[in-house]
C-alpha atoms as a PDB file:
ATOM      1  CA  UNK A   1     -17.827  48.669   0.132  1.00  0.00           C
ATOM      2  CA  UNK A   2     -16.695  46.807  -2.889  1.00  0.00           C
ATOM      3  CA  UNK A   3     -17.716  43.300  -4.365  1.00  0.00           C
ATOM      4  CA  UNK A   4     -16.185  40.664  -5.749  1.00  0.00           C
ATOM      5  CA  UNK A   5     -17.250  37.052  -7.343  1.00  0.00           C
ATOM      6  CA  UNK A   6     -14.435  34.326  -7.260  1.00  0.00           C
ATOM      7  CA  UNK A   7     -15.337  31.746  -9.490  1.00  0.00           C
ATOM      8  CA  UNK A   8     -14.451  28.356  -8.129  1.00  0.00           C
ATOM      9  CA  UNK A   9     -15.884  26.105 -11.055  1.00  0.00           C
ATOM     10  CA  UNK A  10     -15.282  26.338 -14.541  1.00  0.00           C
ATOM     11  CA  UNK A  11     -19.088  26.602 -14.924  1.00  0.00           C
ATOM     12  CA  UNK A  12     -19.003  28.643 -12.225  1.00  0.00           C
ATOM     13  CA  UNK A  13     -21.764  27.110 -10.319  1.00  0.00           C
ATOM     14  CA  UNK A  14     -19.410  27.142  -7.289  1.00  0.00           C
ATOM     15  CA  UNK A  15     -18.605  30.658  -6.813  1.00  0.00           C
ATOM     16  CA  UNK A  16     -17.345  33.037  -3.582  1.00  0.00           C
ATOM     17  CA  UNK A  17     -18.983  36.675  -3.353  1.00  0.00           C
ATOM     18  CA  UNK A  18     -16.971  38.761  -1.765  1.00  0.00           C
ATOM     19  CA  UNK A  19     -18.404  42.083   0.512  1.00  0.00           C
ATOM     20  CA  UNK A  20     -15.302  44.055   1.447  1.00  0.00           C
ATOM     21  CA  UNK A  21     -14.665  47.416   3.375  1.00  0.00           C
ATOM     22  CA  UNK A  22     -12.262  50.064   1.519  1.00  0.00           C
ATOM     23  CA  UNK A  23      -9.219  50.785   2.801  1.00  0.00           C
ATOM     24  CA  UNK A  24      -8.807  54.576   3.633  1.00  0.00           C
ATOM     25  CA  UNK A  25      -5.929  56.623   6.045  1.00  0.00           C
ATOM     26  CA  UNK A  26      -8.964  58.057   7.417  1.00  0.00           C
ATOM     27  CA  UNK A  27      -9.655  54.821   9.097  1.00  0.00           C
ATOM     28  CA  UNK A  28      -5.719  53.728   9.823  1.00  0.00           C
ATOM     29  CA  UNK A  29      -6.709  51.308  12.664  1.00  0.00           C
ATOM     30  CA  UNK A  30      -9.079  49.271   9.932  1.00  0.00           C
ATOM     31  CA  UNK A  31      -6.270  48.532   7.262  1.00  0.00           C
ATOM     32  CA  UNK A  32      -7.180  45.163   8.053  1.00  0.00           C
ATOM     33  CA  UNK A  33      -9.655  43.280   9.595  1.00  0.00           C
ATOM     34  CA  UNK A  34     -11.343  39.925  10.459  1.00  0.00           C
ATOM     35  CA  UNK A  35     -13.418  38.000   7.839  1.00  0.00           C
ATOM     36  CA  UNK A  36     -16.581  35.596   8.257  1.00  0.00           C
ATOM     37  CA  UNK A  37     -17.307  32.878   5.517  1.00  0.00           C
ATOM     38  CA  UNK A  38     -21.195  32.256   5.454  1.00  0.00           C
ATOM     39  CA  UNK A  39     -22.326  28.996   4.259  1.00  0.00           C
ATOM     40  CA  UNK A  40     -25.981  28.492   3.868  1.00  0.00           C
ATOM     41  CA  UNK A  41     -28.289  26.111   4.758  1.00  0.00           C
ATOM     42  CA  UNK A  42     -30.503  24.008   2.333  1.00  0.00           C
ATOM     43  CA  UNK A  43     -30.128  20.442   2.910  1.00  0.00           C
ATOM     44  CA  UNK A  44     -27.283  20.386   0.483  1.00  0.00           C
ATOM     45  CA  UNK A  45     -30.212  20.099  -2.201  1.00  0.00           C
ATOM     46  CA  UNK A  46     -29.608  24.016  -2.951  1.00  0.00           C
ATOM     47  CA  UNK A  47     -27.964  27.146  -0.839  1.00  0.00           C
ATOM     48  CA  UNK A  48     -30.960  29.519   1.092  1.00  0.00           C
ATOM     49  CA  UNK A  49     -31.051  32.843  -0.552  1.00  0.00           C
ATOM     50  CA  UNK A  50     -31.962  34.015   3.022  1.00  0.00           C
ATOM     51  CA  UNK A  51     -29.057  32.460   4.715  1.00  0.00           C
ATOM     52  CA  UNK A  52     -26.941  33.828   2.319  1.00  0.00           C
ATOM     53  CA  UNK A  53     -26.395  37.918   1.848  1.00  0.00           C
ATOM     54  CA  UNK A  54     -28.529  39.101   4.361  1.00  0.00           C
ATOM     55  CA  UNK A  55     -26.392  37.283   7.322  1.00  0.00           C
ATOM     56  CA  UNK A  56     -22.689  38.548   5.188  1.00  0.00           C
ATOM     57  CA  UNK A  57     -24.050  42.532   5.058  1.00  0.00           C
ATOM     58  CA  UNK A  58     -24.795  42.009   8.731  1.00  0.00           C
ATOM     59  CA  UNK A  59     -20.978  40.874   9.750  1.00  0.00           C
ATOM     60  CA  UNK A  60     -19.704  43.455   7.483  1.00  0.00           C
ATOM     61  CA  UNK A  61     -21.983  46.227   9.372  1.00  0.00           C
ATOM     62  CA  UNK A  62     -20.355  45.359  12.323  1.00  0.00           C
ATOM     63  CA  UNK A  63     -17.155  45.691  10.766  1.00  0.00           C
ATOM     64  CA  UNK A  64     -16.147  42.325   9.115  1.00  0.00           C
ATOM     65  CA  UNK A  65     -15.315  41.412   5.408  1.00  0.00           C
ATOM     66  CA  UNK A  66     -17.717  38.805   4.630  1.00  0.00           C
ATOM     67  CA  UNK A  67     -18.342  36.281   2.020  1.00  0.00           C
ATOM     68  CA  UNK A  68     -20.911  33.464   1.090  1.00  0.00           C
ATOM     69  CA  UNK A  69     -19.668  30.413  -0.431  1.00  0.00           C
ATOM     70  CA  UNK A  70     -21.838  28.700  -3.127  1.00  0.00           C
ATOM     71  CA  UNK A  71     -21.105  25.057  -2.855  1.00  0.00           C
ATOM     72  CA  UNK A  72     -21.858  21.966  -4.366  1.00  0.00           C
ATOM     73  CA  UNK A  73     -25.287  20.611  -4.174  1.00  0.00           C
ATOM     74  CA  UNK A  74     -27.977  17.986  -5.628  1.00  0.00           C
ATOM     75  CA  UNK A  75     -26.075  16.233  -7.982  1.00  0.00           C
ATOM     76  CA  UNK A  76     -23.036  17.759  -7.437  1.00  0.00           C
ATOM     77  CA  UNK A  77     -23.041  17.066  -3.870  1.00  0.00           C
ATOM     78  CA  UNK A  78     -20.895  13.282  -3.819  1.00  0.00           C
ATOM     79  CA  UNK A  79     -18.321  13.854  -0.462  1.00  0.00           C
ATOM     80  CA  UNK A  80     -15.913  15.268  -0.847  1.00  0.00           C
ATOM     81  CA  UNK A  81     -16.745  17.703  -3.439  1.00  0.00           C
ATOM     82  CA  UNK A  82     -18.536  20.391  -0.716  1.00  0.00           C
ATOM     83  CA  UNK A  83     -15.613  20.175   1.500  1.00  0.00           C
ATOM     84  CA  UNK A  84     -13.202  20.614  -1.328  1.00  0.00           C
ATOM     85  CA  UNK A  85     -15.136  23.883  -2.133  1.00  0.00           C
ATOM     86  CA  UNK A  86     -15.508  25.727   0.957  1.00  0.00           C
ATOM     87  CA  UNK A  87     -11.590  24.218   1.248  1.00  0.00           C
ATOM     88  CA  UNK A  88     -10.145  26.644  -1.800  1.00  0.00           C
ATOM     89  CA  UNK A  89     -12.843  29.031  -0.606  1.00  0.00           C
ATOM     90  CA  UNK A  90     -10.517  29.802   2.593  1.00  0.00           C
ATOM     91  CA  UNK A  91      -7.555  29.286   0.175  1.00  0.00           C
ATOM     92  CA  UNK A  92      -8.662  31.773  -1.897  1.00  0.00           C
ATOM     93  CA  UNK A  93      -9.016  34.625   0.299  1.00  0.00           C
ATOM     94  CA  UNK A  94      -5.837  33.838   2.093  1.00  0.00           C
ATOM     95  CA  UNK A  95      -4.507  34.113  -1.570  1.00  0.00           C
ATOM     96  CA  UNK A  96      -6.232  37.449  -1.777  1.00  0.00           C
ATOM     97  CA  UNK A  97      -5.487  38.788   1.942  1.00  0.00           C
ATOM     98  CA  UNK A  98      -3.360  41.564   1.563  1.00  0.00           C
ATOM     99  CA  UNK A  99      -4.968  42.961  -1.540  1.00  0.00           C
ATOM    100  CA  UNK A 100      -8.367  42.840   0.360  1.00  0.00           C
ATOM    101  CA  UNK A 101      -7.117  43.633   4.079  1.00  0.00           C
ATOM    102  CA  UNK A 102      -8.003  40.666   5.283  1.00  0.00           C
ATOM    103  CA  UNK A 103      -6.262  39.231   8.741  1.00  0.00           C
ATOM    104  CA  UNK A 104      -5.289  35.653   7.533  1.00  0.00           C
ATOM    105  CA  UNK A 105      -5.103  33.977  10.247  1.00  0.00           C
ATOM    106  CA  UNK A 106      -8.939  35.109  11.269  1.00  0.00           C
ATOM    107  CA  UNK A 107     -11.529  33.852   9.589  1.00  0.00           C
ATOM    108  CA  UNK A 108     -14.632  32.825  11.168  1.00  0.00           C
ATOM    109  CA  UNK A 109     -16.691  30.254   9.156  1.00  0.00           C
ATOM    110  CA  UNK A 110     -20.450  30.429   9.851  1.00  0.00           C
ATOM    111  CA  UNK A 111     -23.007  27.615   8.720  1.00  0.00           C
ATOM    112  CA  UNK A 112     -26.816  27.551   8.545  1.00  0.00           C
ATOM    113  CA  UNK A 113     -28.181  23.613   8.943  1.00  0.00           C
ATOM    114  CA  UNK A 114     -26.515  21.711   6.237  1.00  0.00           C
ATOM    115  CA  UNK A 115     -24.152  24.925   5.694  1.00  0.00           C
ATOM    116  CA  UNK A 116     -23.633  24.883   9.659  1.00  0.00           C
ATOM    117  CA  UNK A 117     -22.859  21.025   8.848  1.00  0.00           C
ATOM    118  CA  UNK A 118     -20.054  21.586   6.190  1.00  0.00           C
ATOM    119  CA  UNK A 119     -18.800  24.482   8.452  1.00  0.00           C
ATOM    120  CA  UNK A 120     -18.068  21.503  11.435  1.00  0.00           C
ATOM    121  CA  UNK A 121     -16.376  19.430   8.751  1.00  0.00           C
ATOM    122  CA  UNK A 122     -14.163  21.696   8.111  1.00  0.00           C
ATOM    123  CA  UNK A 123     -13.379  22.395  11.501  1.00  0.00           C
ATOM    124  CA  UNK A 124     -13.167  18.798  11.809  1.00  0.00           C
ATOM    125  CA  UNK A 125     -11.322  17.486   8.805  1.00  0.00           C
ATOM    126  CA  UNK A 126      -9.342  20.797   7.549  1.00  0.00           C
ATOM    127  CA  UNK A 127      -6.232  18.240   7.966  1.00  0.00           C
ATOM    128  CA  UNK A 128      -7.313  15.443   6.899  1.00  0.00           C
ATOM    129  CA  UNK A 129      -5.170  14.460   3.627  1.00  0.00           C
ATOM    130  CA  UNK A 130      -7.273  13.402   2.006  1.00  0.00           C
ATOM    131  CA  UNK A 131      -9.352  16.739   1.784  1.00  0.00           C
ATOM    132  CA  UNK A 132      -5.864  18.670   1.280  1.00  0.00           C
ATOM    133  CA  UNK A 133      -5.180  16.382  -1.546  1.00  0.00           C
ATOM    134  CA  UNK A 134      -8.929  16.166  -3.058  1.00  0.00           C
ATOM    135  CA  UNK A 135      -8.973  20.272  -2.728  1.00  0.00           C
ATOM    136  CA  UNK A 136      -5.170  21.136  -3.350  1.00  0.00           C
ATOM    137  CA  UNK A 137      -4.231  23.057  -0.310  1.00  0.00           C
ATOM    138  CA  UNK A 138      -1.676  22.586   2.088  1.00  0.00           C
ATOM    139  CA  UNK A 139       0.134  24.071   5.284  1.00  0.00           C
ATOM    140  CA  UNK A 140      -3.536  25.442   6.758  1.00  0.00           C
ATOM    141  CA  UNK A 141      -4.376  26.948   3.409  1.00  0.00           C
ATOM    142  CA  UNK A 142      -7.879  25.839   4.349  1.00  0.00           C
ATOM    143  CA  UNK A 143      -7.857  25.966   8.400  1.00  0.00           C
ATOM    144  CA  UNK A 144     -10.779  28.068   9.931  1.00  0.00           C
ATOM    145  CA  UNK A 145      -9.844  29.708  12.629  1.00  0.00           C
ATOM    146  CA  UNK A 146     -13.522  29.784  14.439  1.00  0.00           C
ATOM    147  CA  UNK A 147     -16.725  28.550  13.754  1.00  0.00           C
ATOM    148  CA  UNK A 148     -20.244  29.863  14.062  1.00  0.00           C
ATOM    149  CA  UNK A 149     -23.051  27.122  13.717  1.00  0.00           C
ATOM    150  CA  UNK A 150     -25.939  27.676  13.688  1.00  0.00           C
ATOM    151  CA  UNK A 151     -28.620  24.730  14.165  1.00  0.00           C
ATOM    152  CA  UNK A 152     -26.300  22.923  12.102  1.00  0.00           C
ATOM    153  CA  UNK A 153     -26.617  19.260  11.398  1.00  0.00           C
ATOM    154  CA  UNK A 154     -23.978  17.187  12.956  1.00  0.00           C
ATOM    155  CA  UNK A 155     -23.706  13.750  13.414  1.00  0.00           C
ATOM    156  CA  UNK A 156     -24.822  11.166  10.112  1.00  0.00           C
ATOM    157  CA  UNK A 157     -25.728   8.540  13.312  1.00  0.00           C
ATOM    158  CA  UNK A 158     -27.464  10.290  15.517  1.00  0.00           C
ATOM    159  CA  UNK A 159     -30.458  12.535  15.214  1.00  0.00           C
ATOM    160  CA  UNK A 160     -29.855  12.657  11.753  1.00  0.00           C
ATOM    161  CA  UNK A 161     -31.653  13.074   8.384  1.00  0.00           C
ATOM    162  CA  UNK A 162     -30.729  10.185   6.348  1.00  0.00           C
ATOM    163  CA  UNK A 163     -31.750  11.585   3.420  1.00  0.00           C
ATOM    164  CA  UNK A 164     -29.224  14.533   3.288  1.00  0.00           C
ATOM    165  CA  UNK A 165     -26.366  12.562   3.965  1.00  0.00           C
ATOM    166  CA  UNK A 166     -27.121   9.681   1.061  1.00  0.00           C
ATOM    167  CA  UNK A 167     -26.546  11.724  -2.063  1.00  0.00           C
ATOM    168  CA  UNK A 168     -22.589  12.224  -0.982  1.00  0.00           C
ATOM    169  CA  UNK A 169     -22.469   8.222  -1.167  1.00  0.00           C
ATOM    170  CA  UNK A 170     -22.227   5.190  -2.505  1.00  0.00           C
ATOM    171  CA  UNK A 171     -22.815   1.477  -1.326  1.00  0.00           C
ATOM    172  CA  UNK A 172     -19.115   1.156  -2.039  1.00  0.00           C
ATOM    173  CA  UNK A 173     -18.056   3.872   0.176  1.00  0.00           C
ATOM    174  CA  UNK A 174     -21.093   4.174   2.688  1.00  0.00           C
ATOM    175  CA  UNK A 175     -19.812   2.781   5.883  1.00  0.00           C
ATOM    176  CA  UNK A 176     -16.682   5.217   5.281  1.00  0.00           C
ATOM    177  CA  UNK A 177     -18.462   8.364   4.424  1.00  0.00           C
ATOM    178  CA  UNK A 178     -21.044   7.953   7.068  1.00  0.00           C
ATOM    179  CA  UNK A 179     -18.102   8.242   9.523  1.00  0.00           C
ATOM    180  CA  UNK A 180     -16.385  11.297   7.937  1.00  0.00           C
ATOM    181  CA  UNK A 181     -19.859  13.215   7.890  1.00  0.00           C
ATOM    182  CA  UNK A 182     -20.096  12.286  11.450  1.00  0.00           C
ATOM    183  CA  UNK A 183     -18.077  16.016  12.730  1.00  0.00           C
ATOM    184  CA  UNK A 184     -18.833  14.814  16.535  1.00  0.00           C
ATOM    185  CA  UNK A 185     -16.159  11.477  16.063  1.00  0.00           C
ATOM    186  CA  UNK A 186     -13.352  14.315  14.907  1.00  0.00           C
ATOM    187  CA  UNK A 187     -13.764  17.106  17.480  1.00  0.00           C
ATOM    188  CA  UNK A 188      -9.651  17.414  17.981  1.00  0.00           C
ATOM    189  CA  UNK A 189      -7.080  19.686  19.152  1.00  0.00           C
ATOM    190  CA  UNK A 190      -7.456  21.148  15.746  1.00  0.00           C
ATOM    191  CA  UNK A 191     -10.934  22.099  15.596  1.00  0.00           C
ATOM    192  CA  UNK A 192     -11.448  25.987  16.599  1.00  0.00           C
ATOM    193  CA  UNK A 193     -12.892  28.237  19.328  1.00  0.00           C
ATOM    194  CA  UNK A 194     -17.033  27.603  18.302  1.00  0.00           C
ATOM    195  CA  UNK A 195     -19.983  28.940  18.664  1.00  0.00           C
ATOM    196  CA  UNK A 196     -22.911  27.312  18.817  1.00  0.00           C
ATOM    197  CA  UNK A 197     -26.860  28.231  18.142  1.00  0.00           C
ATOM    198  CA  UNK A 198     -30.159  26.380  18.309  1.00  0.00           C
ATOM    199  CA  UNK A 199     -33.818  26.406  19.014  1.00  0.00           C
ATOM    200  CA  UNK A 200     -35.362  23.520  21.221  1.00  0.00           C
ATOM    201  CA  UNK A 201     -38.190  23.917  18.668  1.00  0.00           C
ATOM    202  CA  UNK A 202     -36.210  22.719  15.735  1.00  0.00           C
ATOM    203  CA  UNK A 203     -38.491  19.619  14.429  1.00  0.00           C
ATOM    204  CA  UNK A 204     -36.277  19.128  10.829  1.00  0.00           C
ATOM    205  CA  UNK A 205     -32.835  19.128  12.464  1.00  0.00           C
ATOM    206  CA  UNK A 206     -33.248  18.168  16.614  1.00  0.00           C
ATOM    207  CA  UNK A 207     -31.318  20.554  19.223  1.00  0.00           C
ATOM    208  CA  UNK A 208     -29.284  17.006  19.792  1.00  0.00           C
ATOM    209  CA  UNK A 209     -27.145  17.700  17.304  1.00  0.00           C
ATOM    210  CA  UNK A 210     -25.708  21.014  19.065  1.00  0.00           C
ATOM    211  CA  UNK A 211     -25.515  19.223  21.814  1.00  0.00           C
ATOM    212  CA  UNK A 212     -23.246  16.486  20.521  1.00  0.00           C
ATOM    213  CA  UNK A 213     -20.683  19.031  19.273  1.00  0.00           C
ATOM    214  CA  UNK A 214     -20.560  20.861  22.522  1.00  0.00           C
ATOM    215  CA  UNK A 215     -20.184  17.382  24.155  1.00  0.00           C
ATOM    216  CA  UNK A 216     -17.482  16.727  21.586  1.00  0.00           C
ATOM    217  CA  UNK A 217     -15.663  19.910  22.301  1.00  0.00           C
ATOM    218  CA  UNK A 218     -15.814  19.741  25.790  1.00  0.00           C
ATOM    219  CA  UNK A 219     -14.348  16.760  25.636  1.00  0.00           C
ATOM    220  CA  UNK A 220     -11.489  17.795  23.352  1.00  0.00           C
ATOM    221  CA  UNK A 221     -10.715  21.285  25.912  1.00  0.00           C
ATOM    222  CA  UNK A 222     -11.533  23.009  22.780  1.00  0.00           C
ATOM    223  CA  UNK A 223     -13.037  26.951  24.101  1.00  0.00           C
ATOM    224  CA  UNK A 224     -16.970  27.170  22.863  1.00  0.00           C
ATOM    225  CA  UNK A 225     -20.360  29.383  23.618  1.00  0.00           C
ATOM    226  CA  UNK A 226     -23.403  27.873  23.161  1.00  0.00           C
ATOM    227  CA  UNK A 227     -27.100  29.675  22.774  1.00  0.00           C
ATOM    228  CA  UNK A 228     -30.564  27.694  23.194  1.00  0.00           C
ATOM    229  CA  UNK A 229     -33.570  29.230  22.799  1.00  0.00           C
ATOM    230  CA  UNK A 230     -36.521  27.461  23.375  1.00  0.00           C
ATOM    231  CA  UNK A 231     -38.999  28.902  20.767  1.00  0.00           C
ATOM    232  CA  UNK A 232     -38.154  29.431  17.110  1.00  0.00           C
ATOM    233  CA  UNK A 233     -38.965  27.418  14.249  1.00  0.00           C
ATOM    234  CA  UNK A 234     -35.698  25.159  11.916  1.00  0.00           C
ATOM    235  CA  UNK A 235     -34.337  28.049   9.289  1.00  0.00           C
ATOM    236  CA  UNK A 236     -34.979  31.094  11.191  1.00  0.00           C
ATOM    237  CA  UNK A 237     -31.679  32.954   9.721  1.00  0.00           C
ATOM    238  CA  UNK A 238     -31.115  36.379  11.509  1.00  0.00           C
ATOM    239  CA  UNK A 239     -34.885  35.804  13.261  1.00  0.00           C
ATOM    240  CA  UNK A 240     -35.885  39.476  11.922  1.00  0.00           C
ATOM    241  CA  UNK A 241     -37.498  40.682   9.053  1.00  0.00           C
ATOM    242  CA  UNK A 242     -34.125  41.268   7.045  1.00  0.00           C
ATOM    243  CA  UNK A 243     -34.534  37.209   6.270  1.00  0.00           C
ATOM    244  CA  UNK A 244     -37.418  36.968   6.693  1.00  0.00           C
ATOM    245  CA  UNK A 245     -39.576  35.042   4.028  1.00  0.00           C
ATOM    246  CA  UNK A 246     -42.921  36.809   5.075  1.00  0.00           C
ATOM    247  CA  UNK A 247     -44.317  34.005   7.630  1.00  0.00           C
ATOM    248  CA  UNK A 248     -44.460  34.670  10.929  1.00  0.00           C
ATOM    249  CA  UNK A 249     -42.111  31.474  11.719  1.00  0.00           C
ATOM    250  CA  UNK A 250     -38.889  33.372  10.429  1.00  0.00           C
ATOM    251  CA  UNK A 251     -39.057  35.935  13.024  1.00  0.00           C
ATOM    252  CA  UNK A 252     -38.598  35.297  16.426  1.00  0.00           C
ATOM    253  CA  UNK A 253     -37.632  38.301  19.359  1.00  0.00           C
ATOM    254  CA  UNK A 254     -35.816  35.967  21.420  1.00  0.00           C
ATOM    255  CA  UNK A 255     -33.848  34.083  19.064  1.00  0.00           C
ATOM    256  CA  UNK A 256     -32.817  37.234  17.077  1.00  0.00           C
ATOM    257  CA  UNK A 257     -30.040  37.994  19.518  1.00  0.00           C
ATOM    258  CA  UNK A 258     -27.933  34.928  18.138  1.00  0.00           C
ATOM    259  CA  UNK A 259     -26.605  37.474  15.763  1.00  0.00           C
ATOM    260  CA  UNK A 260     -25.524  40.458  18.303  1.00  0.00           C
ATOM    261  CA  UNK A 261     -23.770  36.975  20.686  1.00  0.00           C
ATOM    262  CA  UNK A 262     -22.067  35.811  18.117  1.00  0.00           C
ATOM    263  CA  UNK A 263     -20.032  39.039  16.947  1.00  0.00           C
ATOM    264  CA  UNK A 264     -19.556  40.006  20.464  1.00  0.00           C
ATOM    265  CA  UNK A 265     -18.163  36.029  20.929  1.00  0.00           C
ATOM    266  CA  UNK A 266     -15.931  36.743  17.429  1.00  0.00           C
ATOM    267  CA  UNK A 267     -14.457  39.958  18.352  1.00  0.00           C
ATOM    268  CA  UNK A 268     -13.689  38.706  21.812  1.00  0.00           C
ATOM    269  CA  UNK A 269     -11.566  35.937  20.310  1.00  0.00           C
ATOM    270  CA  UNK A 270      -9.837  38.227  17.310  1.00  0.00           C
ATOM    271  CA  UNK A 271      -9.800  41.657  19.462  1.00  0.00           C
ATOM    272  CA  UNK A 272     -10.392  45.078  17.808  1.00  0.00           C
ATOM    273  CA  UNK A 273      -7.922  47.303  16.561  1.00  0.00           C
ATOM    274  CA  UNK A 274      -6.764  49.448  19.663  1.00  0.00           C
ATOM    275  CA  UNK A 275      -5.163  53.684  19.355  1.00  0.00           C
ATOM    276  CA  UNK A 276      -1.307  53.307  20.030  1.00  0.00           C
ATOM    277  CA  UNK A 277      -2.363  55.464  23.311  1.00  0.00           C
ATOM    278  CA  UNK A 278      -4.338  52.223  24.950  1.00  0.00           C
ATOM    279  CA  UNK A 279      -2.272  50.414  27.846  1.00  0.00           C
ATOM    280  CA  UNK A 280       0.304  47.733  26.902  1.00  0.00           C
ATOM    281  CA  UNK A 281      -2.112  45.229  28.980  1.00  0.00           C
ATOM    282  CA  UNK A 282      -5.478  46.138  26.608  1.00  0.00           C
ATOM    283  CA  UNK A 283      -2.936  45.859  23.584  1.00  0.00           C
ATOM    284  CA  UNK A 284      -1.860  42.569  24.224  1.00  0.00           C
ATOM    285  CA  UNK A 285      -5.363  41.129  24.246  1.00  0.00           C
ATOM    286  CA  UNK A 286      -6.183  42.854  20.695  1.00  0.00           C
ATOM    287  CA  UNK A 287      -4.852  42.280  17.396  1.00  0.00           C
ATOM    288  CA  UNK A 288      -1.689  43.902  16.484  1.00  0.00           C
ATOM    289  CA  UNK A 289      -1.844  46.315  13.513  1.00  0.00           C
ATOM    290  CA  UNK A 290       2.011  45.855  12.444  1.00  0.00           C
END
């Protein structure tokens, strides 16, 4: 494994760390493979240490490149600075693909709470121009091609927290932004394959929310899997004692196996590399390797 820090800021508060596999010929069918974005949770007031590297060092031990974005927050936070960042975030390592081995056109973004809420806006507004504009990309420079949420936040009308939406506005530009942070009213055609995760027990951001972007997706035809546990407290992480902050409330048996759905969900919709001696029929449902 090797690691790498992007620096996305001139201060470089915003910054991408990078967890990549070496390439070797002793591994020929791995010259390239499937990356995950991680975007923690933390009310966009700061990023969760436990969201963070211990959730990328689990999708690279199941054999993704993964990263975790440091975006804007507190007083950094005015929209659409955080979708800007996480927006030259997926520019970036498209810029960087063939020197890391990374398959461009799959990379999973996956969002805890407010993370799992920037994650649906980019799903969301990816195309909007102007985010392409605001974060200088263009052509799907910035298009995720699946998302992972997990008990993300969703809608900035419905089962919302008012205060984590206010800091990324203005009076002038309220009635506006509380739209655009709304990712249920821009489910599309464009929006990925998603999966979805939440505990009914979630008292800081309701299991409503989930349900609203499945709703929205349904609606839209758009392919999703969605998990609901009923027992597990908001911020749970991987549920197991590699995030765990000590309390009991961060580990939880049943939720735990969000994790092991969610890679089995991602490598069903990329495929794994496949021996030139499989049938043409498994082939076609895997990634090529030319």
């Amino acid at each position: 494994m090797r690691k790498e820090v992007i620096y996305l800021s001139e201060d470089r508060q915003i910054h991408l760390t990078a967890y990549l596999h070496e390439q070797t010929p002793q591994l020929p069918l791995w010259r390239t493979r499937p990356a995950v974005v991680v975007l923690p949770g933390g009310g966009y007031q700061m990023t969760s240490d436990r969201e963070a590297d211990p959730v990328a060092l689990s999708f690279l031990a199941q054999g993704f490149h993964a990263f975790v974005l440091r975006y804007s927050v507190a007083d950094r936070v005015t929209y659409p600075n955080p979708l800007c960042d996480v927006s030259r975030a997926l520019k970036s390592i498209r810029h960087h693909a063939e020197d890391w081995g990374v398959r461009s056109q799959q990379i999973a973004v996956c969002g805890f709470s407010a993370g799992g809420h920037l994650a649906a806006s980019l799903g969301t507004l990816w195309n909007d121009p102007e985010i392409e504009t605001a974060a200088g990309v263009s052509a799907g420079e910035n298009q995720p091609n699946a998302l992972i949420l997990c008990y993300p936040v969703i809608s900035a009308f419905k089962h919302a927290r008012a205060n984590w939406f206010t800091a990324q506005m203005n009076e002038q530009t309220r009635e506006k932004i509380v739209e655009k942070l709304s990712c249920e009213l821009h489910v599309g055609p464009h929006t990925p394959p998603t999966f979805l995760f939440h505990t009914y027990d979630d008292n800081t951001v309701p299991v409503e929310n989930s349900l609203l972007f499945a709703q929205a997706l349904a609606q839209a035809d758009i392919p999703f899997e969605m998990h609901l546990f009923q027992y597990g407290t908001h911020g749970v992480s991987l549920a197991n004692e590699l995030s765990s902050h000590g309390g009991a409330s961060a580990l939880d048996g049943s939720a735990e196996r969000w994790f092991d759905l969610a890679t089995t969900w991602l490598w069903r919709l990329f495929g794994k590399p496949v021996s030139s001696g499989e049938s043409t029929t498994t082939q076609r449902a895997h990634f090529d390797l030319t």
